[in-house]
Protein backbone atom coordinates (compact mmCIF):
# COMPACT_ATOMS: atom_id res chain seq x y z
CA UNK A 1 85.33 91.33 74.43
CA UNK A 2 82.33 93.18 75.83
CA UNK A 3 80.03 90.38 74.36
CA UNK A 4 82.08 87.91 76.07
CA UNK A 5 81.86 89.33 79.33
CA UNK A 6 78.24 89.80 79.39
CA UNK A 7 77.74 86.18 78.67
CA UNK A 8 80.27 85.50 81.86
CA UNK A 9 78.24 87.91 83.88
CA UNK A 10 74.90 86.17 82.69
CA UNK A 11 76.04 82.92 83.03
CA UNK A 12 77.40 83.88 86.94
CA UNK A 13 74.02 85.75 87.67
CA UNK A 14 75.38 88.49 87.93
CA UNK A 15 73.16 91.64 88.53
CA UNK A 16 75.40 93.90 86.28
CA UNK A 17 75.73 93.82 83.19
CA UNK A 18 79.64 93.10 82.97
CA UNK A 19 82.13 95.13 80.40
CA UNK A 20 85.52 96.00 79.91
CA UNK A 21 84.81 99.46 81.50
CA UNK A 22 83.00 97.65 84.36
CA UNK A 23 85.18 95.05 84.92
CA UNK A 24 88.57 97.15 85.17
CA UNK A 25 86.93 100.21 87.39
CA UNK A 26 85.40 97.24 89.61
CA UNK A 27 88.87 95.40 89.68
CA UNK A 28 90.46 99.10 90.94
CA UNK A 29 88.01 99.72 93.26
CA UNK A 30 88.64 96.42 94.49
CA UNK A 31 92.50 96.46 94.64
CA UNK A 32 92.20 99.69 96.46
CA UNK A 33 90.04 98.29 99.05
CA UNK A 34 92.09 95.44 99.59
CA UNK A 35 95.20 98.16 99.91
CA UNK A 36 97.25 96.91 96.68
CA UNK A 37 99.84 98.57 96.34
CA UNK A 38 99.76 101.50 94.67
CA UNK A 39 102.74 100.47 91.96
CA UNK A 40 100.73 96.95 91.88
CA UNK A 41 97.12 98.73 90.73
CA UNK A 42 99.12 100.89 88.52
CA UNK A 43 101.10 98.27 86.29
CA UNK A 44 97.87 95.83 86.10
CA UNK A 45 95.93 98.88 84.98
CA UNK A 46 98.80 99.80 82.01
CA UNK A 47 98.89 102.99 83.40
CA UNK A 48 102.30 105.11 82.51
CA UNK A 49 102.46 107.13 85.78
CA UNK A 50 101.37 106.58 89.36
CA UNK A 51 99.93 109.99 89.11
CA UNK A 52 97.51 108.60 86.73
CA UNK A 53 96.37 105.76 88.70
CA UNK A 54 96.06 108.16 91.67
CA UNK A 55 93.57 110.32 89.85
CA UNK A 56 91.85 107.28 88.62
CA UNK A 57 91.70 105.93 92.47
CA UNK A 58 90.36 109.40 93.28
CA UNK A 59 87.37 109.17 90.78
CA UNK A 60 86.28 105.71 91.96
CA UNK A 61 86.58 106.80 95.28
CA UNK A 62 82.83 107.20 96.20
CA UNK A 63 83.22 105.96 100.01
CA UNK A 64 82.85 109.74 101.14
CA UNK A 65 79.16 110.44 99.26
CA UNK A 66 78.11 107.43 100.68
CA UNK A 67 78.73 107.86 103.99
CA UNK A 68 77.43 111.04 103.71
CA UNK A 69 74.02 109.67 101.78
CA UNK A 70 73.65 107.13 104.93
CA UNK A 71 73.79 109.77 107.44
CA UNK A 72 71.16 111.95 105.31
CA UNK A 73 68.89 108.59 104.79
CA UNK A 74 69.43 107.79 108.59
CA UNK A 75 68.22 111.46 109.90
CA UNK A 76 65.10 111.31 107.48
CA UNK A 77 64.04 107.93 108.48
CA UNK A 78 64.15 108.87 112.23
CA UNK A 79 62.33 112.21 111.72
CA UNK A 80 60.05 109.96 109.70
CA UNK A 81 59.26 107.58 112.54
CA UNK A 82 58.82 110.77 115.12
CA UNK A 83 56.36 111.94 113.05
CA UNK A 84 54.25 108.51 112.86
């Protein structure tokens, strides 16, 4: 399956290299975004238990670091361009 998706991902130009891993934590990430429903993500994902799709949610959930990392990257560049 992996094989197949890499060819898929080549093929598309796509800049990752697609998997099954890839593929199903993107597809979360996405469905979360979009504000599936939780019951939705969890069936499509084969999960047993809501809590478990919760805790998987949780783990994908990156959106706090990076707003964090942009307001660090924001502050250096300005004390960068006081300092030119």
């Amino acid at each position: 399956m992996n094989r197949k998706l890499k060819e898929i991902g080549r093929m598309a130009g796509c800049p990752v290299k697609l998997t099954f891993y890839v593929s199903r934590h993107g597809w979360a990430s996405i469905a979360q975004s979009q504000r599936i429903p939780l019951p939705v993500i969890s069936e499509a994902l084969g999960h047993d238990s809501e809590n478990t799709t919760r805790i998987y949610l949780a783990l994908l959930d990156t959106s706090v670091v990076d707003r964090a990392n942009s307001k660090v990257i924001r502050s250096v560049c300005k004390q960068e361009t006081r300092h030119v």
